[in-house]
N, C-alpha and C. Protein backbone atom coordinates (compact mmCIF):
# COMPACT_ATOMS: atom_id res chain seq x y z
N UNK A 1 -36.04 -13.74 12.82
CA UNK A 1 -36.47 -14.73 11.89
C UNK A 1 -35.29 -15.36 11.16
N UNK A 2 -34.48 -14.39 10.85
CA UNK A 2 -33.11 -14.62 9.91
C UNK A 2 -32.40 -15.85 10.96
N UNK A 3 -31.60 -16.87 11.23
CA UNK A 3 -30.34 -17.42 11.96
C UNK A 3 -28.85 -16.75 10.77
N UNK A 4 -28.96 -16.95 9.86
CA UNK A 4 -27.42 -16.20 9.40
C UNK A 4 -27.44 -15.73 8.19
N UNK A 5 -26.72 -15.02 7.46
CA UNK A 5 -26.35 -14.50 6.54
C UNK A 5 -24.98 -15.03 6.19
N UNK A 6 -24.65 -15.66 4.77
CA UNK A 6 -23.76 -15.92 3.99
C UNK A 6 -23.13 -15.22 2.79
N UNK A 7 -21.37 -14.41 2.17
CA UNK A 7 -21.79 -14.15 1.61
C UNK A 7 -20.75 -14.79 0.83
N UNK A 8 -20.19 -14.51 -0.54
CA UNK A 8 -18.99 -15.33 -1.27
C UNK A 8 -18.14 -13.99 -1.04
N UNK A 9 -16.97 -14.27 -1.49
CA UNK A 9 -15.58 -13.89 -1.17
C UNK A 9 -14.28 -14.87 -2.08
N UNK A 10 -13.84 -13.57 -3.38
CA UNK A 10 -12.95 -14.46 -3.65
C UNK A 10 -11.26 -15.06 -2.75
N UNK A 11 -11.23 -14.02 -2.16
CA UNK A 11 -9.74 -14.16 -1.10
C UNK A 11 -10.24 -14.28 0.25
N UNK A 12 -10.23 -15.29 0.54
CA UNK A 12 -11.10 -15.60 1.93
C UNK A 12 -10.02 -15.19 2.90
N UNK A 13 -8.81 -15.06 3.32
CA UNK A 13 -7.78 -14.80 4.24
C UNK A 13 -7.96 -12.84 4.47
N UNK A 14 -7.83 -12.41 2.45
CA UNK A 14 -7.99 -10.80 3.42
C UNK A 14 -9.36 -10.51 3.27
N UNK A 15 -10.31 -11.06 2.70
CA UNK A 15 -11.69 -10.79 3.45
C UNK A 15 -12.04 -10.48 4.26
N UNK A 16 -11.35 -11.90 5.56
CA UNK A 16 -11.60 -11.99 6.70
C UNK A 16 -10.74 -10.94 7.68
N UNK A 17 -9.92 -10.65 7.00
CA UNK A 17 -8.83 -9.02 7.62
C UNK A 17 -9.60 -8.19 7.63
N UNK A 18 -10.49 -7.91 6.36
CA UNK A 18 -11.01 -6.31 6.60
C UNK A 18 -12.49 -6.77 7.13
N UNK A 19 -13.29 -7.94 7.06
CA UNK A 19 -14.31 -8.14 7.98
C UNK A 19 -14.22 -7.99 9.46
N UNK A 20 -12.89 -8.08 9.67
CA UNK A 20 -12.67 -8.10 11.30
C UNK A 20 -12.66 -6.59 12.18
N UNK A 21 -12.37 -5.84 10.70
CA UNK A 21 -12.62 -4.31 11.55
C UNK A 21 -13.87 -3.58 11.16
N UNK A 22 -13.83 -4.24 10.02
CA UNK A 22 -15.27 -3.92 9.40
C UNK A 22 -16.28 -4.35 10.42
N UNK A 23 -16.81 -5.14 11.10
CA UNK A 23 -17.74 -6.13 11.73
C UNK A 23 -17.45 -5.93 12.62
N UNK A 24 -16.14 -5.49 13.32
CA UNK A 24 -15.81 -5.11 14.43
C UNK A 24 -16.60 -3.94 15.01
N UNK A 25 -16.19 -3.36 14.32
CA UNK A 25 -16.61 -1.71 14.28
C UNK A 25 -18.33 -1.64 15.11
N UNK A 26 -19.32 -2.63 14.59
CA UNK A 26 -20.39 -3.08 15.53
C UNK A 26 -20.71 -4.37 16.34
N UNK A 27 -19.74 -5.04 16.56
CA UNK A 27 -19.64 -5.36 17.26
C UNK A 27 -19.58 -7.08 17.64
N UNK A 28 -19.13 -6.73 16.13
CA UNK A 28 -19.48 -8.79 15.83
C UNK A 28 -18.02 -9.27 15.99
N UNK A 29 -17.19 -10.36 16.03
CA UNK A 29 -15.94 -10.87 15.95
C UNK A 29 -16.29 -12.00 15.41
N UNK A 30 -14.53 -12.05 15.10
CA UNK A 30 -14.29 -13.76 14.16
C UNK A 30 -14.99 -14.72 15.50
N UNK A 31 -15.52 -16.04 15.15
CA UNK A 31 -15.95 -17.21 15.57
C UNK A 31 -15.32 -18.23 15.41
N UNK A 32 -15.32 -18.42 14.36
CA UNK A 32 -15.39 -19.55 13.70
C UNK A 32 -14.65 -19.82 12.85
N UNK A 33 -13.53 -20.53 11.95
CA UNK A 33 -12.20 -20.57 10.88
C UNK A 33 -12.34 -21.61 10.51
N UNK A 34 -12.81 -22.03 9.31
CA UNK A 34 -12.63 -23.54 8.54
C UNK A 34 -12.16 -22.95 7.54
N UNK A 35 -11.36 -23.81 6.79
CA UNK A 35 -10.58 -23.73 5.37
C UNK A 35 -11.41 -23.03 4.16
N UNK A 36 -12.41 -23.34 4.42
CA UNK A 36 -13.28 -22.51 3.20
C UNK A 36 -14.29 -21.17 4.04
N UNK A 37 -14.22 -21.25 5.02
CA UNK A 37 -15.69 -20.55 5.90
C UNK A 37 -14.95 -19.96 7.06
N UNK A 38 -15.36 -18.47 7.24
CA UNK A 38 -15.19 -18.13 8.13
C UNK A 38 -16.80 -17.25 9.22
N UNK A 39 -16.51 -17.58 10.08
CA UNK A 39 -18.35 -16.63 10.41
C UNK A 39 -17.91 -15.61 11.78
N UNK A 40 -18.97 -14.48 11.86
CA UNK A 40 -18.63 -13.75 12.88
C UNK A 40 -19.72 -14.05 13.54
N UNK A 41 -19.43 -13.45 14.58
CA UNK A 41 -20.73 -12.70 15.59
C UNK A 41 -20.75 -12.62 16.73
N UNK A 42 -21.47 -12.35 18.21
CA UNK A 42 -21.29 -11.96 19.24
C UNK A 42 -21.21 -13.41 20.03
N UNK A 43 -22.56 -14.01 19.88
CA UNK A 43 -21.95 -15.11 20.42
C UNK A 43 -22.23 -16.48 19.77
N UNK A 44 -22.45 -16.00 18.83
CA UNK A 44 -22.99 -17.93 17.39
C UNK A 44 -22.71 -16.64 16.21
N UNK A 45 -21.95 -17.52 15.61
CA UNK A 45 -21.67 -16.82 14.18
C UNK A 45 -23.16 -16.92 13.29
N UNK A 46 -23.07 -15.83 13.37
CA UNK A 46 -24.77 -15.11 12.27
C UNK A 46 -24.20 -14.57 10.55
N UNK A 47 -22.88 -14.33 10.74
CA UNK A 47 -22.47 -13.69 9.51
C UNK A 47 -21.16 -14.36 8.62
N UNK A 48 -21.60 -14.99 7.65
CA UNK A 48 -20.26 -16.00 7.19
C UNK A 48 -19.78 -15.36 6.40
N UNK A 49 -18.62 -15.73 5.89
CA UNK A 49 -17.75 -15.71 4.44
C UNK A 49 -17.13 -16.92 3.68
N UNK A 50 -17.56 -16.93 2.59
CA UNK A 50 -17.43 -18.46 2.22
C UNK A 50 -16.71 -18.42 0.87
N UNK A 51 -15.48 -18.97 1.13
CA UNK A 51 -14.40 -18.90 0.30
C UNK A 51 -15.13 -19.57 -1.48
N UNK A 52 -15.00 -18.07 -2.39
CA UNK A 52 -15.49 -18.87 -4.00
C UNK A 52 -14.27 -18.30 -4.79
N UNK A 53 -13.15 -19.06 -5.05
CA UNK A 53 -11.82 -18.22 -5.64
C UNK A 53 -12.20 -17.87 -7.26
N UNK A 54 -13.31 -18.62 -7.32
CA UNK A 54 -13.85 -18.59 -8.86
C UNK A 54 -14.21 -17.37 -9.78
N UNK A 55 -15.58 -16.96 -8.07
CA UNK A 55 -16.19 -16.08 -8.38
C UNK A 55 -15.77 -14.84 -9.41
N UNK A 56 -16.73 -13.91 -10.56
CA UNK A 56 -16.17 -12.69 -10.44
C UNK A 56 -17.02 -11.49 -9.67
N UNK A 57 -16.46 -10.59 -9.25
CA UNK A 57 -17.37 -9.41 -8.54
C UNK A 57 -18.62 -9.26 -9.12
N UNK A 58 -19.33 -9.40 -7.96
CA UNK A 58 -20.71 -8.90 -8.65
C UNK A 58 -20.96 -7.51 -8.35
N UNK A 59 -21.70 -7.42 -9.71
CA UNK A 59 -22.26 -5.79 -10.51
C UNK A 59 -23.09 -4.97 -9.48
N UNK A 60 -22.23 -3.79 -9.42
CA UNK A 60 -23.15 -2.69 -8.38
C UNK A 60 -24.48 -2.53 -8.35
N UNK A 61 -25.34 -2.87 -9.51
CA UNK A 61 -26.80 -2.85 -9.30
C UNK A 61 -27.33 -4.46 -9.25
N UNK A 62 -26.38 -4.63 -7.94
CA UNK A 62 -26.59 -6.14 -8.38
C UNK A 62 -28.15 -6.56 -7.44
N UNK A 63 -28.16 -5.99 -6.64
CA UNK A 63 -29.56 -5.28 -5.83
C UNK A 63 -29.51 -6.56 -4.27
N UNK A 64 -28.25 -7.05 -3.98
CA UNK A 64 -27.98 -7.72 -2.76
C UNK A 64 -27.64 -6.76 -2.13
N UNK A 65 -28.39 -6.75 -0.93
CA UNK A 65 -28.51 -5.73 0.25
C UNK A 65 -28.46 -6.47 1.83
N UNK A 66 -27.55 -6.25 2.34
CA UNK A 66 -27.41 -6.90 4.34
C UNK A 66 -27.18 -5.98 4.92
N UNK A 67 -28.17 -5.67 5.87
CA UNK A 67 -28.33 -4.47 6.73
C UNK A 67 -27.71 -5.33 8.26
N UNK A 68 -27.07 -4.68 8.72
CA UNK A 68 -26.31 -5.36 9.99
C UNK A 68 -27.00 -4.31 11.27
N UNK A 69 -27.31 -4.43 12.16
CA UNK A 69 -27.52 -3.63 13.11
C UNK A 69 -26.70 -3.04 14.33
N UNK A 70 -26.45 -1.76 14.45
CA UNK A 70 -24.98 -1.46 15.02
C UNK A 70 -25.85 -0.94 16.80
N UNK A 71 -24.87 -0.99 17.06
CA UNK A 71 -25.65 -0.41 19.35
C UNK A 71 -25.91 1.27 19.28
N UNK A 72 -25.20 2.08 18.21
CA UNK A 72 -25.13 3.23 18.50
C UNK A 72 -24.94 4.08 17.23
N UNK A 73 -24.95 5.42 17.02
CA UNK A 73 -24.44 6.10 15.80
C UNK A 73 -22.88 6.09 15.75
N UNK A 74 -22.34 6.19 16.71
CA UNK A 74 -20.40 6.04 16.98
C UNK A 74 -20.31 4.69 15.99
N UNK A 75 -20.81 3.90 16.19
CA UNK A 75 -20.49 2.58 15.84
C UNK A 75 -20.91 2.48 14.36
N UNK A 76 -21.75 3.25 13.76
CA UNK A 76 -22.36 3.22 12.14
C UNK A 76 -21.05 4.04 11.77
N UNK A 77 -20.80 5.14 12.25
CA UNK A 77 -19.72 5.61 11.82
C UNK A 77 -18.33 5.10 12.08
N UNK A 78 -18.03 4.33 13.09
CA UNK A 78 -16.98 3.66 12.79
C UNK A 78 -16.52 2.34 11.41
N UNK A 79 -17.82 1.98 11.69
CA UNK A 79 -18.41 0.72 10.23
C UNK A 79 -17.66 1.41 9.30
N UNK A 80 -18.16 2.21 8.97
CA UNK A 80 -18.08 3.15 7.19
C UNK A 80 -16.74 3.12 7.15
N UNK A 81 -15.98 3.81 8.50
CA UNK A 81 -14.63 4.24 8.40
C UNK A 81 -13.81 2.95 8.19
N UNK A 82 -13.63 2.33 8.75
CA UNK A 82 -13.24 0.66 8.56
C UNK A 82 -13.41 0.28 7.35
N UNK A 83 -14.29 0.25 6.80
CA UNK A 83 -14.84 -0.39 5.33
C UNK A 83 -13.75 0.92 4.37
N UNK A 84 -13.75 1.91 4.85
CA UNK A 84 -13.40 2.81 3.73
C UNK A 84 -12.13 2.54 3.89
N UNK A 85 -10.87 2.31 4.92
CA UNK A 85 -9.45 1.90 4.95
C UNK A 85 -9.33 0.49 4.69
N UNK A 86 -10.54 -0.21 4.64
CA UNK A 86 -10.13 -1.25 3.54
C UNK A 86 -10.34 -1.47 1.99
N UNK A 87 -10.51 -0.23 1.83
CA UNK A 87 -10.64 0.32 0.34
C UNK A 87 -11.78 -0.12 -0.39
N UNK A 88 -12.76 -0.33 0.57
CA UNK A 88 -14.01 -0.98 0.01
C UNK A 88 -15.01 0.36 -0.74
N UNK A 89 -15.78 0.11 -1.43
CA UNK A 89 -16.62 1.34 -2.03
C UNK A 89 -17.59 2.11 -0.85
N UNK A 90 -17.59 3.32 -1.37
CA UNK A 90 -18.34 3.95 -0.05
C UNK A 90 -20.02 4.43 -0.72
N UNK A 91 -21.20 3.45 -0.29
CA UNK A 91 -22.05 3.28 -1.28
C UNK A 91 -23.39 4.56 -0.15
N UNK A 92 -22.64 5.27 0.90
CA UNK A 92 -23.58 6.24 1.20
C UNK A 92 -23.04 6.30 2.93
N UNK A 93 -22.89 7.71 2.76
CA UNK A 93 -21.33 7.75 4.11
C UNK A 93 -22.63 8.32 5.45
N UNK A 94 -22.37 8.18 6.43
CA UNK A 94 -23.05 7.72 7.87
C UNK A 94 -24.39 9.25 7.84
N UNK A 95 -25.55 8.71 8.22
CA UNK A 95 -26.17 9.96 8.50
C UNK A 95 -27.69 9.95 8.77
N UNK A 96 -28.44 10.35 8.76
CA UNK A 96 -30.14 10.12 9.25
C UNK A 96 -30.73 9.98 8.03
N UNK A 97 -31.63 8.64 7.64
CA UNK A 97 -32.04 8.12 6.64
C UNK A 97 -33.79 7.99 7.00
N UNK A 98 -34.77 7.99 6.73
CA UNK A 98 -36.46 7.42 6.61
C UNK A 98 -35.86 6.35 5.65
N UNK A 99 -36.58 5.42 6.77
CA UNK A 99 -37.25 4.18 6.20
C UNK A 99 -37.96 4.15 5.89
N UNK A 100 -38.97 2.74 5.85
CA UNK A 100 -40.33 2.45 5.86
C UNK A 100 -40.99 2.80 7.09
N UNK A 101 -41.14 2.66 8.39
CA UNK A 101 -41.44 2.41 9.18
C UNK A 101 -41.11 3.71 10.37
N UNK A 102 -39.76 4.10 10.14
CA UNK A 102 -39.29 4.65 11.56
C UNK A 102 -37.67 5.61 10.28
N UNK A 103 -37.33 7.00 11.06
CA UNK A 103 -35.91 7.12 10.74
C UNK A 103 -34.97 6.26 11.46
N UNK A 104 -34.01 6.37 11.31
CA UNK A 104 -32.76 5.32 11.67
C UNK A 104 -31.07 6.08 11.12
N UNK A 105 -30.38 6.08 11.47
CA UNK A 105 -29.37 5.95 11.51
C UNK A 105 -28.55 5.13 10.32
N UNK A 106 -28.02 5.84 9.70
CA UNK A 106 -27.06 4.48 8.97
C UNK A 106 -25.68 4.42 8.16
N UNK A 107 -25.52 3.91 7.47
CA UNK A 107 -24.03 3.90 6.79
C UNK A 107 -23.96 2.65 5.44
N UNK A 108 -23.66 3.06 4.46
CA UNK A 108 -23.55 1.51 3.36
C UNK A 108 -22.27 1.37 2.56
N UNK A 109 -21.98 0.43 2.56
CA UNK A 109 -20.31 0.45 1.94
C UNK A 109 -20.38 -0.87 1.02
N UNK A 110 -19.38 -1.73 -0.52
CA UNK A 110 -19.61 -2.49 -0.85
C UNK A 110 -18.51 -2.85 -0.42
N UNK A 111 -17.98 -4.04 -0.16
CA UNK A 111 -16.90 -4.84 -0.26
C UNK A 111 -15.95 -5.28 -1.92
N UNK A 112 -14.68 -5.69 -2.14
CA UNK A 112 -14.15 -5.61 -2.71
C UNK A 112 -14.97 -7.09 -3.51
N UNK A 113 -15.30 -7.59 -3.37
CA UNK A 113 -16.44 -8.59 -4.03
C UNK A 113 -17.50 -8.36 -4.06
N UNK A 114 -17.82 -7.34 -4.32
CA UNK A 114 -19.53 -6.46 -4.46
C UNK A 114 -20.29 -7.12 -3.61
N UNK A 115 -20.26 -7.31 -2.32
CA UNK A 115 -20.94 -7.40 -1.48
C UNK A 115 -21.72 -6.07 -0.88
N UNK A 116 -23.03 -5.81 -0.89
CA UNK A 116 -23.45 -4.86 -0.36
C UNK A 116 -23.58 -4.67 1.14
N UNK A 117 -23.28 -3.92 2.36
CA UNK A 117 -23.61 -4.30 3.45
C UNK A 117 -23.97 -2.64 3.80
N UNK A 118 -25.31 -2.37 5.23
CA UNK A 118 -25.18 -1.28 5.82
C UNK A 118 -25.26 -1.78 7.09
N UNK A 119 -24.87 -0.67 7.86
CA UNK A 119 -24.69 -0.73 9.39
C UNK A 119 -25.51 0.70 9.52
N UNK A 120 -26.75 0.08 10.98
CA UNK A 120 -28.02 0.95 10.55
C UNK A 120 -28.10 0.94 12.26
N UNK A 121 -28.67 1.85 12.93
CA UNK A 121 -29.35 2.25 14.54
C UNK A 121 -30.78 2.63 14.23
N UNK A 122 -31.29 2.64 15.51
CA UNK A 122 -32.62 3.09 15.78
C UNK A 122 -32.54 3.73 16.68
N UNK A 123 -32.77 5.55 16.04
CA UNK A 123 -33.10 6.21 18.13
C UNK A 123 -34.00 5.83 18.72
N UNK A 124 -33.91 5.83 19.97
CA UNK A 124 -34.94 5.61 20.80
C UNK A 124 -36.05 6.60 21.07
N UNK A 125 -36.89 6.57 20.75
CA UNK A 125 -38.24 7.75 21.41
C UNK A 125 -38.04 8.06 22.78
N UNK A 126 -38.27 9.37 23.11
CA UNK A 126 -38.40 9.75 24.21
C UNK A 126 -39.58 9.90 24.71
């Protein structure tokens, strides 16, 4: 239903440094590079960053939440690890979570501009 997710970023150059391993990590890459905007994804950028030098960090209960979907548990745990050597906050480190619906897999980290993001799997039923 979604086509993309946008988020702000006051340093759009190392944003886009630690998005690249960050996002990497499941499997998205840089796309796309305009002066203010950068977007990832596999093959149409779904995930932007949009240069606000203004901005200030927004507040940990700021209750913005982007769940990204990763291929595997290797890959939720690589997410976290990435996010954590870019010194981003570690808002709940990789492991088996209940949802609503189904358990899942996951990982949540904030970015250095209080961006909230998790990187989440679904096992498969046997």
């Amino acid at each position: 239903m979604l086509d993309h997710v946008s988020v702000a970023v006051r340093d759009l150059a190392a944003s886009a440094a630690a998005y690249d391993h960050v996002l990497g990590a499941i499997g998205l890459r840089r796309l796309v590079e305009r002066p203010a905007t950068v977007g990832f994804g596999k093959k149409y950028p779904e995930f932007w960053l949009n240069a606000r030098p203004a901005q200030t960090p927004l507040s940990p209960d700021t209750g913005i939440h982007i769940c990204l979907r990763a291929p595997d548990e290797a890959a939720v745990r690589a997410f976290h690890a990435a996010a954590l050597l870019a010194h981003w906050l570690d808002a709940g480190s990789p492991g088996l979570r209940q949802g609503e619906m189904t358990a899942y897999y996951g990982a949540f980290v904030q970015d250095q501009d209080g961006n909230k993001l998790e990187a989440a799997t679904f096992p498969r039923k046997a």
